[in-house]
C-alpha atoms as a PDB file:
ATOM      1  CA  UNK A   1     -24.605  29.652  10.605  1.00  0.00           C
ATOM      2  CA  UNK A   2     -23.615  27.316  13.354  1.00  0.00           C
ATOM      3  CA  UNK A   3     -24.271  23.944  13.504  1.00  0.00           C
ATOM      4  CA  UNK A   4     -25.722  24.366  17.254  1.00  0.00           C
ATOM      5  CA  UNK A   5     -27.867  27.671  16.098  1.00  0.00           C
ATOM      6  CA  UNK A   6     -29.300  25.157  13.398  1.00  0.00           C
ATOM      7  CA  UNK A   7     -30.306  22.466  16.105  1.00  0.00           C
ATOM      8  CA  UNK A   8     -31.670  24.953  18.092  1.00  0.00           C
ATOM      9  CA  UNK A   9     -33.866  26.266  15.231  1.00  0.00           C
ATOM     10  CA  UNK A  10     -34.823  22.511  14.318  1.00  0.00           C
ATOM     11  CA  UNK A  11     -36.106  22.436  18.592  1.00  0.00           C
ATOM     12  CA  UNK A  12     -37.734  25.826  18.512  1.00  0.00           C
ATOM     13  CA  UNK A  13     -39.777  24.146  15.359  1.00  0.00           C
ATOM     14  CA  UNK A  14     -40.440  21.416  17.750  1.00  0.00           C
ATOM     15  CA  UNK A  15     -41.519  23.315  20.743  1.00  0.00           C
ATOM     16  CA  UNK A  16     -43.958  25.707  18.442  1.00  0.00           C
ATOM     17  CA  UNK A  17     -45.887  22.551  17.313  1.00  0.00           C
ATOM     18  CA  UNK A  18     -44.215  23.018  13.399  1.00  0.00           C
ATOM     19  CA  UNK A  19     -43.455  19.546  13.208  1.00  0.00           C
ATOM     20  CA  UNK A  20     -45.701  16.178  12.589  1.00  0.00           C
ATOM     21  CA  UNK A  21     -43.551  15.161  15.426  1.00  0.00           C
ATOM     22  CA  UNK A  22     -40.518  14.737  13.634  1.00  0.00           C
ATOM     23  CA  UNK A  23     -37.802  17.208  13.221  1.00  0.00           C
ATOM     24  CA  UNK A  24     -38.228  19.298  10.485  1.00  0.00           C
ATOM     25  CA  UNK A  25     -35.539  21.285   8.435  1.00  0.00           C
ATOM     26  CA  UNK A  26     -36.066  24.660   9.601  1.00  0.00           C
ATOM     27  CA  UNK A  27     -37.600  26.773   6.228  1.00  0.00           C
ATOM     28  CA  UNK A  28     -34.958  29.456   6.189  1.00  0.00           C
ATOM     29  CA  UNK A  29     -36.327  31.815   3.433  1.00  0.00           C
ATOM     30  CA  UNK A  30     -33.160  31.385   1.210  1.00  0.00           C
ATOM     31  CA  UNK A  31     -34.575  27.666   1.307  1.00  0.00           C
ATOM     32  CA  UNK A  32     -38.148  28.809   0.450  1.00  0.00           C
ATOM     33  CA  UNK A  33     -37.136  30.883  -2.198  1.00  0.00           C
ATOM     34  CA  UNK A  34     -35.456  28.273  -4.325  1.00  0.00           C
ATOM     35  CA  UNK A  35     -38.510  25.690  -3.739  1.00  0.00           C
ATOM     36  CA  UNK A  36     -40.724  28.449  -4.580  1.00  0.00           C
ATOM     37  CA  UNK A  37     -38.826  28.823  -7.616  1.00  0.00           C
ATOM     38  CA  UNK A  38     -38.936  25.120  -8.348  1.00  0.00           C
ATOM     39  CA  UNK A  39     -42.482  25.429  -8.076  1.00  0.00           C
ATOM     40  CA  UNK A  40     -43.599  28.061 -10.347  1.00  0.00           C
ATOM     41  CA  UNK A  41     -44.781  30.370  -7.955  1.00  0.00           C
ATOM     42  CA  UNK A  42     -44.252  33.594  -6.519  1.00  0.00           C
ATOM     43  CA  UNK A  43     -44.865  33.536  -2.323  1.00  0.00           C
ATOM     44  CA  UNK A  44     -47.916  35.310  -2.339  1.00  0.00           C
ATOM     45  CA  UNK A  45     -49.722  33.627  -5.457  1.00  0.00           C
ATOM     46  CA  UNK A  46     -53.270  32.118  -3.730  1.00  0.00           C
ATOM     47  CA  UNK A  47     -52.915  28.455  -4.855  1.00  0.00           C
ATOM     48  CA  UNK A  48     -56.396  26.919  -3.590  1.00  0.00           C
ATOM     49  CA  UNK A  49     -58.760  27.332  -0.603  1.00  0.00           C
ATOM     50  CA  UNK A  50     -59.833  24.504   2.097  1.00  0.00           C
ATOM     51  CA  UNK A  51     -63.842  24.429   1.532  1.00  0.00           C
ATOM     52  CA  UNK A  52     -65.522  24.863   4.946  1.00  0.00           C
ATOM     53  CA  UNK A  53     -62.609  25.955   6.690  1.00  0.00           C
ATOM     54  CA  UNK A  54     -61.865  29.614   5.314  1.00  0.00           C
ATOM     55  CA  UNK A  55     -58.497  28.637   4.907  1.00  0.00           C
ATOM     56  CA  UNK A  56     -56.469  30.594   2.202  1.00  0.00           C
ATOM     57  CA  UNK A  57     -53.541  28.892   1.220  1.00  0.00           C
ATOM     58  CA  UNK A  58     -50.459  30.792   0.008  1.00  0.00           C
ATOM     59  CA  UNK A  59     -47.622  30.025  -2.505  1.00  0.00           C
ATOM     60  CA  UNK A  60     -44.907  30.220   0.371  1.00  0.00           C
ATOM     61  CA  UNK A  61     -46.720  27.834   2.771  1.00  0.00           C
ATOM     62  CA  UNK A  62     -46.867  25.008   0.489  1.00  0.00           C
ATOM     63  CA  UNK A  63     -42.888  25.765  -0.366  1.00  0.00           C
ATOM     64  CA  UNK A  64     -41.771  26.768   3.853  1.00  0.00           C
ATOM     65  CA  UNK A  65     -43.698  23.108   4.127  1.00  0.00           C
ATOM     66  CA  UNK A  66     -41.955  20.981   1.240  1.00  0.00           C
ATOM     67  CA  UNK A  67     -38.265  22.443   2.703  1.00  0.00           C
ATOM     68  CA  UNK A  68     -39.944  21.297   6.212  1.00  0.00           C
ATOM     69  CA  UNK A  69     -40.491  18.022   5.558  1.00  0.00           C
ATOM     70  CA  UNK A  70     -37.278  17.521   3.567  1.00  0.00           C
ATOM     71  CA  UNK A  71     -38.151  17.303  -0.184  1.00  0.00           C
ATOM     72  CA  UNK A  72     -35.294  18.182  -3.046  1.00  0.00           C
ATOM     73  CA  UNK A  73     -36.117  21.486  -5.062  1.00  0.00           C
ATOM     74  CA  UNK A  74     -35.664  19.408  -8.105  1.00  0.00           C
ATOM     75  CA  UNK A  75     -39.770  18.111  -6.676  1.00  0.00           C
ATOM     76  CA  UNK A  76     -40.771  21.171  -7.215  1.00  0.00           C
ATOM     77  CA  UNK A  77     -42.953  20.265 -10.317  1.00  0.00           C
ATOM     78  CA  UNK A  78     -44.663  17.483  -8.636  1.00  0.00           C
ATOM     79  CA  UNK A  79     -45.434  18.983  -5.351  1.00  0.00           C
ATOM     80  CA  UNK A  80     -47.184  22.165  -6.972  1.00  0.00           C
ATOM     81  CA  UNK A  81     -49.357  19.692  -8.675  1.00  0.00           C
ATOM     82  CA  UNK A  82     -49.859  17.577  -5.621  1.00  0.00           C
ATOM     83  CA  UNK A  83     -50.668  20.844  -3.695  1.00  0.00           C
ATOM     84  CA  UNK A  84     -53.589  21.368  -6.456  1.00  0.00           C
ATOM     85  CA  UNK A  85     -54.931  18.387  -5.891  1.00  0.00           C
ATOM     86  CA  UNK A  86     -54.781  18.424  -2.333  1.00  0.00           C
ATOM     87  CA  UNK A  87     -56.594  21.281  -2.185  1.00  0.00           C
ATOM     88  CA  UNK A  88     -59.156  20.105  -4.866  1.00  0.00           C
ATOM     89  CA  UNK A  89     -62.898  19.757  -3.303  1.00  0.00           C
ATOM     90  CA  UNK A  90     -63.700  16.744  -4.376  1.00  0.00           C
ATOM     91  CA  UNK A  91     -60.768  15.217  -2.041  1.00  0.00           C
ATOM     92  CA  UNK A  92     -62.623  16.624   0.634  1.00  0.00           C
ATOM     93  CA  UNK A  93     -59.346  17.222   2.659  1.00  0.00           C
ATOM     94  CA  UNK A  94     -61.874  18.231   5.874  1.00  0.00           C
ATOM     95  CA  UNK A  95     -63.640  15.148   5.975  1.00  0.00           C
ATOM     96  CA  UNK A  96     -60.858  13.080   5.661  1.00  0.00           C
ATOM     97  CA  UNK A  97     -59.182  14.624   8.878  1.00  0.00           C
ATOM     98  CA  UNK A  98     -62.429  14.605  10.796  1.00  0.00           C
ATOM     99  CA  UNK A  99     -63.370  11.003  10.401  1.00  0.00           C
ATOM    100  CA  UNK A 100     -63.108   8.565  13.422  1.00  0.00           C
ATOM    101  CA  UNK A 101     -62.356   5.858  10.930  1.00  0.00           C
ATOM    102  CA  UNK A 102     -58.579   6.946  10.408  1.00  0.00           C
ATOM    103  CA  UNK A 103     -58.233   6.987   6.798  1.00  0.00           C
ATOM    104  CA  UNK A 104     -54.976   8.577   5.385  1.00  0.00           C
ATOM    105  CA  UNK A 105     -54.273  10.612   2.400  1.00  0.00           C
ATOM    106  CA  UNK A 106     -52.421   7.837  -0.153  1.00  0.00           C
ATOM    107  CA  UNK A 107     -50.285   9.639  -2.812  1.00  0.00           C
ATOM    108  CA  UNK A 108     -49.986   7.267  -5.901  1.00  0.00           C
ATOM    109  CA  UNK A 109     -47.162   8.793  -8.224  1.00  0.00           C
ATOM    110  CA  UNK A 110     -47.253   7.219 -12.068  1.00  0.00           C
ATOM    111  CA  UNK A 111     -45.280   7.551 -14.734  1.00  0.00           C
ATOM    112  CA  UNK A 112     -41.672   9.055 -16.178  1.00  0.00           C
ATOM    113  CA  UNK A 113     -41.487  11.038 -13.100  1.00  0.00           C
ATOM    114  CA  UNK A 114     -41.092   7.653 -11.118  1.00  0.00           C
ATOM    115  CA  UNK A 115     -37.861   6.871 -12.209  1.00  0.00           C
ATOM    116  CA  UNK A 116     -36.890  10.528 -12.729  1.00  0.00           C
ATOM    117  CA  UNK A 117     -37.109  11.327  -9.331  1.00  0.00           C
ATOM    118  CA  UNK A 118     -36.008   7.985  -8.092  1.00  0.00           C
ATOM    119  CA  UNK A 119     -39.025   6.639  -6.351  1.00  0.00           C
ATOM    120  CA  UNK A 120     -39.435   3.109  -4.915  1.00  0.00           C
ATOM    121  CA  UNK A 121     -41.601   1.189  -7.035  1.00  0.00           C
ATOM    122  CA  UNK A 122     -40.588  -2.463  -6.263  1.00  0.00           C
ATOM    123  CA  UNK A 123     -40.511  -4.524  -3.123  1.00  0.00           C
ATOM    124  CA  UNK A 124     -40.550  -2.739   0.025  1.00  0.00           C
ATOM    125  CA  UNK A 125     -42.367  -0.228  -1.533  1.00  0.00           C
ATOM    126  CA  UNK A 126     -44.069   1.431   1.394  1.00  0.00           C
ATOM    127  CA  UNK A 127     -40.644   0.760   3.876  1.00  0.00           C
ATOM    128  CA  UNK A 128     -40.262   4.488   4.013  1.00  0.00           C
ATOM    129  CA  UNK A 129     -36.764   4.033   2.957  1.00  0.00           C
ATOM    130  CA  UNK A 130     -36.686   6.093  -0.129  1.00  0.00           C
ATOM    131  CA  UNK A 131     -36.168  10.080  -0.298  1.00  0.00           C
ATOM    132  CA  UNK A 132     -38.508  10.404  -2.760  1.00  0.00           C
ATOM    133  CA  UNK A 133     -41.325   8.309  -1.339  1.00  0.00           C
ATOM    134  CA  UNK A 134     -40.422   9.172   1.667  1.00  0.00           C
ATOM    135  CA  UNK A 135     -40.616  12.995   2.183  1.00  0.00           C
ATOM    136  CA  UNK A 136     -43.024  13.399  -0.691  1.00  0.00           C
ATOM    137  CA  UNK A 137     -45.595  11.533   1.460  1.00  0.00           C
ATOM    138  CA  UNK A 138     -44.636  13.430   4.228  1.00  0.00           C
ATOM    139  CA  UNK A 139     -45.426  16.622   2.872  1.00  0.00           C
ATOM    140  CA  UNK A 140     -48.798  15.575   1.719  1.00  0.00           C
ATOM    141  CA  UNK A 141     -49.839  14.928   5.020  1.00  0.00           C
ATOM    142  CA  UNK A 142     -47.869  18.043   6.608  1.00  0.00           C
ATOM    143  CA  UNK A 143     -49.739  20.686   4.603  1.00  0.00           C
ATOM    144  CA  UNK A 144     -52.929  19.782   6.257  1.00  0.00           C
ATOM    145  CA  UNK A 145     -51.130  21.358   9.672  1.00  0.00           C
ATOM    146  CA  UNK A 146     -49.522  24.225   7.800  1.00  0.00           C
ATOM    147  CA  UNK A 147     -51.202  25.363   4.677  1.00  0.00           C
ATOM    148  CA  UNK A 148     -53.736  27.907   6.586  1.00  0.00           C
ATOM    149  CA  UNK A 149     -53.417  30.407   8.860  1.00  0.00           C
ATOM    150  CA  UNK A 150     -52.055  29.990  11.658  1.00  0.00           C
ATOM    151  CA  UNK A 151     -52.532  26.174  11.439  1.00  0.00           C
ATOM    152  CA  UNK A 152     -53.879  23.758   8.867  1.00  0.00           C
ATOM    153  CA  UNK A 153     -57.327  22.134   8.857  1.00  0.00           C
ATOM    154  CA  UNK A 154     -59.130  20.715  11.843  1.00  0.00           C
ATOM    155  CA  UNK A 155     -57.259  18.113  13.872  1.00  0.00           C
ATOM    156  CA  UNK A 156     -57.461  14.197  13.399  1.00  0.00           C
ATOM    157  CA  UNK A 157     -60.157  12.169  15.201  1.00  0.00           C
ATOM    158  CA  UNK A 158     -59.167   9.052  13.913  1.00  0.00           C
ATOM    159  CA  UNK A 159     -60.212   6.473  16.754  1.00  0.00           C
ATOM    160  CA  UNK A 160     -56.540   4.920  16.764  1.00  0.00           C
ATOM    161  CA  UNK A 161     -54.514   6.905  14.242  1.00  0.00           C
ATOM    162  CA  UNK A 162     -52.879   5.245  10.959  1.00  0.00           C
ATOM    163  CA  UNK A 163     -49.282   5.435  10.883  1.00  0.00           C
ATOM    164  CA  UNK A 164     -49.685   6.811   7.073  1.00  0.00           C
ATOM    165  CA  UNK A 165     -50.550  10.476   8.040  1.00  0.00           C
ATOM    166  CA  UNK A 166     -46.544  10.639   8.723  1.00  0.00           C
ATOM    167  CA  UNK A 167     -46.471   9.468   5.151  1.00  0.00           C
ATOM    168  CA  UNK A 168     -48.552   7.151   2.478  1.00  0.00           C
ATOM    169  CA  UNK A 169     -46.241   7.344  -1.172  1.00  0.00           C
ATOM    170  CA  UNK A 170     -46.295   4.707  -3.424  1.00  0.00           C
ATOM    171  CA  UNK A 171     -44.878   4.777  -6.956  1.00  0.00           C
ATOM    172  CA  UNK A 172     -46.526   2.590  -9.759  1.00  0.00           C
ATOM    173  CA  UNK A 173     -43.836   0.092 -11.402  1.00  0.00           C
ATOM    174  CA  UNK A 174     -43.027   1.722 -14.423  1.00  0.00           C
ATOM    175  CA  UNK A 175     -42.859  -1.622 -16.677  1.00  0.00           C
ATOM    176  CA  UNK A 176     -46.322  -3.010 -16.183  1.00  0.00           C
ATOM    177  CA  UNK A 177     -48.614  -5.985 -18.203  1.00  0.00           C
ATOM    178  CA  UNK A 178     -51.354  -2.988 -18.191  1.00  0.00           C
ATOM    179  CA  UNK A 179     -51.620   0.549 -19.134  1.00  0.00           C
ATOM    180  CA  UNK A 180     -49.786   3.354 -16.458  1.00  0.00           C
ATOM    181  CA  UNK A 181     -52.568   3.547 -13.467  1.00  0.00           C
ATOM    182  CA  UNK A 182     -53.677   7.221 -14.686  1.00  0.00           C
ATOM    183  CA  UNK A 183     -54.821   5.942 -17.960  1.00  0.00           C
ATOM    184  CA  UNK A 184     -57.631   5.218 -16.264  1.00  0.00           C
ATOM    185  CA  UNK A 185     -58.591   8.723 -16.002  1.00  0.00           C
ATOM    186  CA  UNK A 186     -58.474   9.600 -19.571  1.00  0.00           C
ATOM    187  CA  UNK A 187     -54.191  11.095 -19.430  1.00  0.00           C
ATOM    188  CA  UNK A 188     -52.135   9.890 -22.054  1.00  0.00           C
ATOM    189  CA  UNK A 189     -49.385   6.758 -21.217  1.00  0.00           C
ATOM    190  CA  UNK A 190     -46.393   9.327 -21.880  1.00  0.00           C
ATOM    191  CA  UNK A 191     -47.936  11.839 -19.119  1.00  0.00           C
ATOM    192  CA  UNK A 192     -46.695  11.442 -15.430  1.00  0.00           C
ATOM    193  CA  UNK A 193     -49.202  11.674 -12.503  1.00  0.00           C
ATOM    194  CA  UNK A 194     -50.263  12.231  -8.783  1.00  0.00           C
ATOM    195  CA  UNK A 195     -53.585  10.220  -7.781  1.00  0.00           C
ATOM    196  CA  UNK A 196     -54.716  11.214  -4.046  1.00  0.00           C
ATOM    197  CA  UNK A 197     -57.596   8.888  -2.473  1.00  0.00           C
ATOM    198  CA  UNK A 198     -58.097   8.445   1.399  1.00  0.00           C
ATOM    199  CA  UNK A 199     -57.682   4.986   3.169  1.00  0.00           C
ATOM    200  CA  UNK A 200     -56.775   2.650   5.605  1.00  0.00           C
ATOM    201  CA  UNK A 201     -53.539   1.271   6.178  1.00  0.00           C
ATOM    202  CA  UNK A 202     -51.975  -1.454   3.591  1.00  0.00           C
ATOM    203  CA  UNK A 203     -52.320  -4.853   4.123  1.00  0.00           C
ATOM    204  CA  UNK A 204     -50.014  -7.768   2.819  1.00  0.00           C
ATOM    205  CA  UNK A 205     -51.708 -10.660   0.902  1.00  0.00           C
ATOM    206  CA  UNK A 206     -49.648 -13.635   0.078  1.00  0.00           C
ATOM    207  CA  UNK A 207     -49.607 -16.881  -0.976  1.00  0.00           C
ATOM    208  CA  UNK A 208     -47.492 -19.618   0.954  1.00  0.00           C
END
């Protein structure tokens, strides 16, 4: 493949609204197959539904939109569990993209996996510098475009956007004066963990 027929798929992506208005890596099935793969699944294996929307979502969407928006196969683990709990009701993925109030989905990764994947878990945290962070986020808020047919969920009607629905990844410091952040929810220290809640952009407190 030429380097010019691989621009020109990464525009034709553009021009068909694929995108979250970035360029995406165009999901060439050879591509799909190994994130597929990475994830456990076979393309065709139902992973969830979007409540309200009658939105099916297949195996191969979730894995055409992690090559998309650029994640390593060696994610694959992660994403299919962030994929479950995107799609789990009581996120309420539909009423998060409806609201006028512009929340975004934050993805809060804890755990071994943090420094096993590399994530950013010190300062600059959310500088959208990191791989990991980076295109992890990313897909998160991508599969609310792509995951159903022909299109995600309904469109945002946020009253002035939030920056985070390109992506909103933060990684909890894995050395800590408390117990890991998903001890909270009853999962064991040694476990690693995605925690999805909806909200407004950061802001920086400090003390001068």
């Amino acid at each position: 493949m030429t380097t010019y027929a691989t621009i020109e798929d990464i525009e034709n992506c553009m021009d068909n609204g694929w995108t979250d208005g970035l360029p995406v890596i165009p999901p060439y099935g050879s591509l799909v197959d190994t994130m597929l793969d990475a994830m456990g699944w076979q393309g065709l294996d139902v992973v969830g539904e979007i409540p309200g929307q009658n939105i099916v979502v297949r195996a191969e969407k979730a894995a055409a939109t992690a090559v998309m928006a650029g994640c390593k196969p060696e994610y694959g683990a992660l994403l299919r569990t962030l994929t479950e709990a995107l799609l789990d009701p009581d996120l309420n993925l539909s009423g998060v993209e409806v609201t006028t109030g512009g929340a975004a989905v934050l993805v809060i990764v804890s755990g071994p996996v943090v420094e096993q994947l590399g994530f950013a878990h010190s300062t600059n945290a959310l500088g959208a510098n990191c791989r990991a962070n980076a295109t992890v986020g990313r897909f998160a808020q991508m599969m609310r475009y792509f995951c159903g047919r022909g299109g995600g969920v309904l469109q945002s009607h946020g009253t002035v956007g939030h920056p985070g629905r390109i992506s909103f990844c933060i990684a909890e410091h894995p050395k800590t004066e408390w117990g890991a952040y998903h001890t909270q929810y009853g999962l064991p220290e040694e476990a690693s963990a995605i925690t999805l809640m909806s909200t407004e952009g950061p802001n920086s407190c400090n003390n001068h």
